[in-house]
PDB file of N, CA and C in Angstrom:
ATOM      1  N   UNK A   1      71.440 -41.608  26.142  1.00  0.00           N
ATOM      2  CA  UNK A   1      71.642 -40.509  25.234  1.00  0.00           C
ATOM      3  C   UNK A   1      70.314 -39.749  25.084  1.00  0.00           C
ATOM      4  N   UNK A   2      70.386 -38.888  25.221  1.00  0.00           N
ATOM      5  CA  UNK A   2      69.135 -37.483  25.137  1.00  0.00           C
ATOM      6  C   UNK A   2      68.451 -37.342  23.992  1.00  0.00           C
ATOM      7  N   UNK A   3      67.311 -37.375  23.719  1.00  0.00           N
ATOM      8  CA  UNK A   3      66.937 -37.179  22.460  1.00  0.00           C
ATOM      9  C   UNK A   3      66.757 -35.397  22.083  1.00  0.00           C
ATOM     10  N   UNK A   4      67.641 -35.462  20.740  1.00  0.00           N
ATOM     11  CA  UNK A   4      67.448 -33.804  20.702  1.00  0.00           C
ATOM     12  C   UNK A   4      66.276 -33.490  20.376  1.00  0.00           C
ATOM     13  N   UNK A   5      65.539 -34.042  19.601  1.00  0.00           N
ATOM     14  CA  UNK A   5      64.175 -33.130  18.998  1.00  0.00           C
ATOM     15  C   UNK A   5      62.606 -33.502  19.805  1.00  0.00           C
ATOM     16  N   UNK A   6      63.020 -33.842  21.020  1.00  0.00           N
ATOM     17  CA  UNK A   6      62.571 -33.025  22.153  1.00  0.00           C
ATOM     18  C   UNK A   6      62.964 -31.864  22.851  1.00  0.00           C
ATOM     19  N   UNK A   7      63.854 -31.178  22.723  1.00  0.00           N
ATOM     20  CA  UNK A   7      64.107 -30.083  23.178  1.00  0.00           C
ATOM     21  C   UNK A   7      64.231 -28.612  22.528  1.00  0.00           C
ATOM     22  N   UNK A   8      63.288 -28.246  22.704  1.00  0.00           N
ATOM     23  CA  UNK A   8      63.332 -27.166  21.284  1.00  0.00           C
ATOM     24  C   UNK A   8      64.144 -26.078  21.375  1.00  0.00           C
ATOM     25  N   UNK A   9      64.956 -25.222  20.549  1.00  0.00           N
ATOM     26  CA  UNK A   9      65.670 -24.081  20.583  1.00  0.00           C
ATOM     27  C   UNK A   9      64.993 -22.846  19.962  1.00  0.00           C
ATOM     28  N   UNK A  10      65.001 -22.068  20.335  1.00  0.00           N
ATOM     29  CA  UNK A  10      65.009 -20.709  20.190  1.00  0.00           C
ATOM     30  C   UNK A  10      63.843 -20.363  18.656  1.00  0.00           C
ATOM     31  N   UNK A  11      65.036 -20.811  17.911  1.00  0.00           N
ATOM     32  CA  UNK A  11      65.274 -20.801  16.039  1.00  0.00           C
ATOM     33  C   UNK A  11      64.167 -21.890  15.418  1.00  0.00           C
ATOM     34  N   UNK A  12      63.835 -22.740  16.512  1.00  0.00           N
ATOM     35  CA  UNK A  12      62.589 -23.679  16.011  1.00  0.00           C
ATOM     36  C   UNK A  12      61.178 -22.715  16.298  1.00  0.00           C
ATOM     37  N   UNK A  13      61.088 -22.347  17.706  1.00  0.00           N
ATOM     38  CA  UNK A  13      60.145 -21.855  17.819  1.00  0.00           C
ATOM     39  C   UNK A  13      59.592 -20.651  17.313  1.00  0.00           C
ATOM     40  N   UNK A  14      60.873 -19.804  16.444  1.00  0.00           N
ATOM     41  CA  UNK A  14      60.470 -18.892  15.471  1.00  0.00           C
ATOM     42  C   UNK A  14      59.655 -19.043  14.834  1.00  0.00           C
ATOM     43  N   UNK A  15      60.187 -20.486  14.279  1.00  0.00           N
ATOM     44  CA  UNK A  15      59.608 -21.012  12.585  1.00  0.00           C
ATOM     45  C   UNK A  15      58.216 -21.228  12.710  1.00  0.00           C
ATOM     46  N   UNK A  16      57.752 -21.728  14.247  1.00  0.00           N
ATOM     47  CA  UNK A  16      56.494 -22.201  14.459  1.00  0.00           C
ATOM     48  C   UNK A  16      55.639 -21.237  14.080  1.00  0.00           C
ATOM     49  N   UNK A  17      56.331 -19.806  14.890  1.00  0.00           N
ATOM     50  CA  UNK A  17      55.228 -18.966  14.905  1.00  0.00           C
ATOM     51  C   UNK A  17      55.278 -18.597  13.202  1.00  0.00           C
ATOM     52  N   UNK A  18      55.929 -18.506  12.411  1.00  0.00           N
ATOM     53  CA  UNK A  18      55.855 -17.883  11.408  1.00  0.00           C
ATOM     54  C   UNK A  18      55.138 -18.927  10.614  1.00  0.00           C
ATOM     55  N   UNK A  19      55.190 -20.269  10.624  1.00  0.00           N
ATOM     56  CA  UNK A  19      54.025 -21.146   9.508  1.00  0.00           C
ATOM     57  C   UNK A  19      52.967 -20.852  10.652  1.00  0.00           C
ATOM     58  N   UNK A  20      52.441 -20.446  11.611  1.00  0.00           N
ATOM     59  CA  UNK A  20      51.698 -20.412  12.320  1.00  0.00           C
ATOM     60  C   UNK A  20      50.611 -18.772  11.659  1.00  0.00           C
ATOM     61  N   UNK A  21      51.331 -17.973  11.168  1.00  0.00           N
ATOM     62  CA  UNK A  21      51.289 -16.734  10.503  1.00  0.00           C
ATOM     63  C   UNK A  21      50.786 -17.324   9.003  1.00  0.00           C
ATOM     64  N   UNK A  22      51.717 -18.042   8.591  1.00  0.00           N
ATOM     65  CA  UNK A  22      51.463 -18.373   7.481  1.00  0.00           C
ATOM     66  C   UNK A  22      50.046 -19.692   6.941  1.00  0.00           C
ATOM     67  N   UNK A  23      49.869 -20.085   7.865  1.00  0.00           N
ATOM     68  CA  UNK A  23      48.688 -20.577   8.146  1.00  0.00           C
ATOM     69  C   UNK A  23      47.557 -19.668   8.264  1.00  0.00           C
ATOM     70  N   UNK A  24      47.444 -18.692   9.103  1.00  0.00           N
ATOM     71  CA  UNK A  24      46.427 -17.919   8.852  1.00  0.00           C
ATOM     72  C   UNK A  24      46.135 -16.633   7.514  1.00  0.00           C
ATOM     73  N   UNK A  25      46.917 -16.361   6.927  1.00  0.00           N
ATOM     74  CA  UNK A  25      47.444 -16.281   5.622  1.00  0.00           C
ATOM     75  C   UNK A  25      46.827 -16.547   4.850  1.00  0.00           C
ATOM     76  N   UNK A  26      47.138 -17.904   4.765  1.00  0.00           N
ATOM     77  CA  UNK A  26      46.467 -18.973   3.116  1.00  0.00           C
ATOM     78  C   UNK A  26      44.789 -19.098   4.015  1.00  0.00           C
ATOM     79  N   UNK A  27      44.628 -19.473   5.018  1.00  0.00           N
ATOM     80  CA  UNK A  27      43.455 -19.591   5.492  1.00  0.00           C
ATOM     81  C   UNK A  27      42.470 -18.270   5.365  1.00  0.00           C
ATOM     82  N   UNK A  28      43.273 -17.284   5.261  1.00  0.00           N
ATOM     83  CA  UNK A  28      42.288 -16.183   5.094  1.00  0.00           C
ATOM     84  C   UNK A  28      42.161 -15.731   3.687  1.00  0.00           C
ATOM     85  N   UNK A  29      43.088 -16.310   2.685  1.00  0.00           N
ATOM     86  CA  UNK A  29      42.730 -16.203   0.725  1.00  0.00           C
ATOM     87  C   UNK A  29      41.700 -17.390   1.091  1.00  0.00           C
ATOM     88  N   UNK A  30      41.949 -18.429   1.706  1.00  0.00           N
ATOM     89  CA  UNK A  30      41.353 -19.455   0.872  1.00  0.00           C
ATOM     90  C   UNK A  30      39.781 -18.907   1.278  1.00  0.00           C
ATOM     91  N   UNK A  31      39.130 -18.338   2.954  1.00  0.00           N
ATOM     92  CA  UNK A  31      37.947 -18.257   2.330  1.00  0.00           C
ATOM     93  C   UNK A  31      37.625 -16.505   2.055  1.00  0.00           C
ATOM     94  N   UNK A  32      38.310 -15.854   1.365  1.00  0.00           N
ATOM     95  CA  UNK A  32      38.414 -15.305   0.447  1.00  0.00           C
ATOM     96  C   UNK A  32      38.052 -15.870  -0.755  1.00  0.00           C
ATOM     97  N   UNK A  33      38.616 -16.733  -1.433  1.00  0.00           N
ATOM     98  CA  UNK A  33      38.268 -17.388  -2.615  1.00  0.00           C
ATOM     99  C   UNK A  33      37.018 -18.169  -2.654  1.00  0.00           C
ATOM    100  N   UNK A  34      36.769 -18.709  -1.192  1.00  0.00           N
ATOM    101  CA  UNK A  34      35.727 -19.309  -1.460  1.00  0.00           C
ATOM    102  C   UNK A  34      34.040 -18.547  -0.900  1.00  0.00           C
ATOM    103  N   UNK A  35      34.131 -17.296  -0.483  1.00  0.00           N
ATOM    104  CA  UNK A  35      33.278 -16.362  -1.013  1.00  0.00           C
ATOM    105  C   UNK A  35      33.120 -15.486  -2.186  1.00  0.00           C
ATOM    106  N   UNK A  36      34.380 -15.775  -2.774  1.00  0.00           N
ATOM    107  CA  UNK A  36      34.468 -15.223  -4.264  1.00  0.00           C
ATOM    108  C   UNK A  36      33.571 -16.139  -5.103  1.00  0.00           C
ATOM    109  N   UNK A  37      33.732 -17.229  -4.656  1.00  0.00           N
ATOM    110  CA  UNK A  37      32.784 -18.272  -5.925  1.00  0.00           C
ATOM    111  C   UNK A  37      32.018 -18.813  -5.228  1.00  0.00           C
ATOM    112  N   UNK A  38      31.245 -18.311  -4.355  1.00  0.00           N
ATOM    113  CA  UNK A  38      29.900 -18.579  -3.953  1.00  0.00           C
ATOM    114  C   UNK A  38      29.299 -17.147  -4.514  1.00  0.00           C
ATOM    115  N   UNK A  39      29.282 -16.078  -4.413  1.00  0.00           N
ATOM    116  CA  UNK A  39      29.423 -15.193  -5.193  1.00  0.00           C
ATOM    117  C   UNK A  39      29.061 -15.332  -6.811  1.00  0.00           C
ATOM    118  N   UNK A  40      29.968 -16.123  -7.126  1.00  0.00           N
ATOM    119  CA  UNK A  40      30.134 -16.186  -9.169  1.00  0.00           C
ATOM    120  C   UNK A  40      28.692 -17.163  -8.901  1.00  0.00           C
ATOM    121  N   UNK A  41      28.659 -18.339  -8.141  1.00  0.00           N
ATOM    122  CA  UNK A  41      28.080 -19.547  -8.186  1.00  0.00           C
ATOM    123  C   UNK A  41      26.413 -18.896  -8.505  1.00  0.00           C
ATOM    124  N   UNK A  42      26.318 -18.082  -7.728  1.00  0.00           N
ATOM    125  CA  UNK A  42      24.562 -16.990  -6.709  1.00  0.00           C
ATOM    126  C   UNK A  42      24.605 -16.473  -7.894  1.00  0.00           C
ATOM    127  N   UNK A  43      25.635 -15.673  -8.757  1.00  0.00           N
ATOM    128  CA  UNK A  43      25.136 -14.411  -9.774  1.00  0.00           C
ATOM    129  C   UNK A  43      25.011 -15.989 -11.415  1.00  0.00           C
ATOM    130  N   UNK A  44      25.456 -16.989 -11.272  1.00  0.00           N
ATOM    131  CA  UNK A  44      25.679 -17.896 -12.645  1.00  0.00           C
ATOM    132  C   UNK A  44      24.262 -18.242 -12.436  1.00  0.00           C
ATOM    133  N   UNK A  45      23.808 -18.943 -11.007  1.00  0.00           N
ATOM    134  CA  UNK A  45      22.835 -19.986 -10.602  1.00  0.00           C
ATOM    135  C   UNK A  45      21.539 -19.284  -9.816  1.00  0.00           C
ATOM    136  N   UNK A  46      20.975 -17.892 -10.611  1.00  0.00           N
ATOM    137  CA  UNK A  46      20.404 -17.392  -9.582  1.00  0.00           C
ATOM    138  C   UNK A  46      18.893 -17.996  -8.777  1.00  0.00           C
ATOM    139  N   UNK A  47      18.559 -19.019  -9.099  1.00  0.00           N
ATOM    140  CA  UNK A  47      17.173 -19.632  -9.385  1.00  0.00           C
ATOM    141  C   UNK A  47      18.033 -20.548  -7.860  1.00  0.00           C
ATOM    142  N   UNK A  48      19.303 -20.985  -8.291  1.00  0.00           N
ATOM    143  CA  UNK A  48      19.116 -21.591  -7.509  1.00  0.00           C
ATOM    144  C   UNK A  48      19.752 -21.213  -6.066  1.00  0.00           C
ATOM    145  N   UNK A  49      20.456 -19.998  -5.914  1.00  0.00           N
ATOM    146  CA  UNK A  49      20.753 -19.013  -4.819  1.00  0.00           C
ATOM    147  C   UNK A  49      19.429 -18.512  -4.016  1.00  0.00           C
ATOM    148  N   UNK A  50      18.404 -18.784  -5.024  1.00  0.00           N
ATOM    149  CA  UNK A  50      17.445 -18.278  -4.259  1.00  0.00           C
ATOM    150  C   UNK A  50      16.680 -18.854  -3.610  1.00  0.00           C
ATOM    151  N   UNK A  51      16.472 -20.315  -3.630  1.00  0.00           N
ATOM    152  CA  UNK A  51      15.755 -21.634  -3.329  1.00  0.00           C
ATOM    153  C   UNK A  51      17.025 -21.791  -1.923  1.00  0.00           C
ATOM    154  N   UNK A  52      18.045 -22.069  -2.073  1.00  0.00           N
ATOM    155  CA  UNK A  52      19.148 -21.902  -1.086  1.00  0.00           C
ATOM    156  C   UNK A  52      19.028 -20.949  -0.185  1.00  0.00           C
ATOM    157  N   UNK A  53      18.799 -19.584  -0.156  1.00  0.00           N
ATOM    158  CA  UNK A  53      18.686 -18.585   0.771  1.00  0.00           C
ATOM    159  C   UNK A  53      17.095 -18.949   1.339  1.00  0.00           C
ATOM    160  N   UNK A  54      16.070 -19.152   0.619  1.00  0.00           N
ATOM    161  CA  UNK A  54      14.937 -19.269   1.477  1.00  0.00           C
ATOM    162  C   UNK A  54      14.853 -20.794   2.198  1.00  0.00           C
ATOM    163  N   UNK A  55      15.218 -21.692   1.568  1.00  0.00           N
ATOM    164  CA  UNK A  55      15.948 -23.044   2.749  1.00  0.00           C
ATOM    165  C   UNK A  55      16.538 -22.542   4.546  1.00  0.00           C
ATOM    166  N   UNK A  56      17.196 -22.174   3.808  1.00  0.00           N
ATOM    167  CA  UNK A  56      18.129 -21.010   5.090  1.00  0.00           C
ATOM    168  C   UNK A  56      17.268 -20.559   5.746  1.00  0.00           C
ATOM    169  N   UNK A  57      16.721 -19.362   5.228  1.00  0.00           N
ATOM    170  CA  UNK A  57      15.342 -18.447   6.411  1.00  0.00           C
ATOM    171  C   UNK A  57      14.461 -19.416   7.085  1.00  0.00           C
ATOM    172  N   UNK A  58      14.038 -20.627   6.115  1.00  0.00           N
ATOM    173  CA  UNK A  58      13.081 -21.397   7.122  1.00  0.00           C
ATOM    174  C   UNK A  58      14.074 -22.045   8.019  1.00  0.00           C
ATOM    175  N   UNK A  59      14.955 -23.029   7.703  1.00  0.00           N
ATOM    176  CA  UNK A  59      16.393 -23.644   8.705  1.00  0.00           C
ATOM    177  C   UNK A  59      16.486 -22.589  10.049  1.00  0.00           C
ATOM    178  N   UNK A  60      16.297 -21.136   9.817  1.00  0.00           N
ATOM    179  CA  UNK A  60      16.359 -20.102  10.850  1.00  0.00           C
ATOM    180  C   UNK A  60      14.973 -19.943  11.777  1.00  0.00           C
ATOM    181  N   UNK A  61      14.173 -19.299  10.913  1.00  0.00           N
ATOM    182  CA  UNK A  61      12.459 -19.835  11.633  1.00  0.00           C
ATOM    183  C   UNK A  61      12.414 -21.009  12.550  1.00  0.00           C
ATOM    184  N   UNK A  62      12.565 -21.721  12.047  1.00  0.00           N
ATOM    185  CA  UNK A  62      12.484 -23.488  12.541  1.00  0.00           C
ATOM    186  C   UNK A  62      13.562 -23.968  14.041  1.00  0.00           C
ATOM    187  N   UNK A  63      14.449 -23.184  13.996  1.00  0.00           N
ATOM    188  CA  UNK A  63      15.675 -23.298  14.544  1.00  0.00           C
ATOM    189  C   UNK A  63      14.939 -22.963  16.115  1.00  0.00           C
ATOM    190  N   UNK A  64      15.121 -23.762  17.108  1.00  0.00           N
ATOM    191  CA  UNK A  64      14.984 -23.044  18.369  1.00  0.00           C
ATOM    192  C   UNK A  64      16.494 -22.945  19.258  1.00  0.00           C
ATOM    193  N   UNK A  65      16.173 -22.103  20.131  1.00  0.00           N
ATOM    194  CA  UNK A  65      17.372 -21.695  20.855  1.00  0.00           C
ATOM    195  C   UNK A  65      17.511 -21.975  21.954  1.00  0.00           C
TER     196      UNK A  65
END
């Protein structure tokens, strides 16, 4: 006996593409949201956005290619 849900139809592979849509979707609020509150975090914590960004520039300096 054949197993059906190995064989995909039509009406499945719709669905794929559409949570496939819908995946990129929520993936694109979520980092939406999460440049929104890195954002709030930099303007609440500015002392420490700024110790963070110059970490960074040296992490970049330092960095070879």
């Amino acid at each position: 006996m054949p197993d059906r849900e190995s064989h995909e139809d039509p009406s499945q592979r719709n669905d794929s593409r559409e949570t496939e849509a819908e995946r990129r979707r929520r993936r694109a609020q979520f980092l939406r949201d999460l440049a929104e509150a890195r954002e709030l975090r930099d303007r609440v914590q500015p002392r420490r956005a700024k110790v963070a960004r110059l970490r960074h520039a040296m992490r970049m300096r330092t960095f070879r290619w």
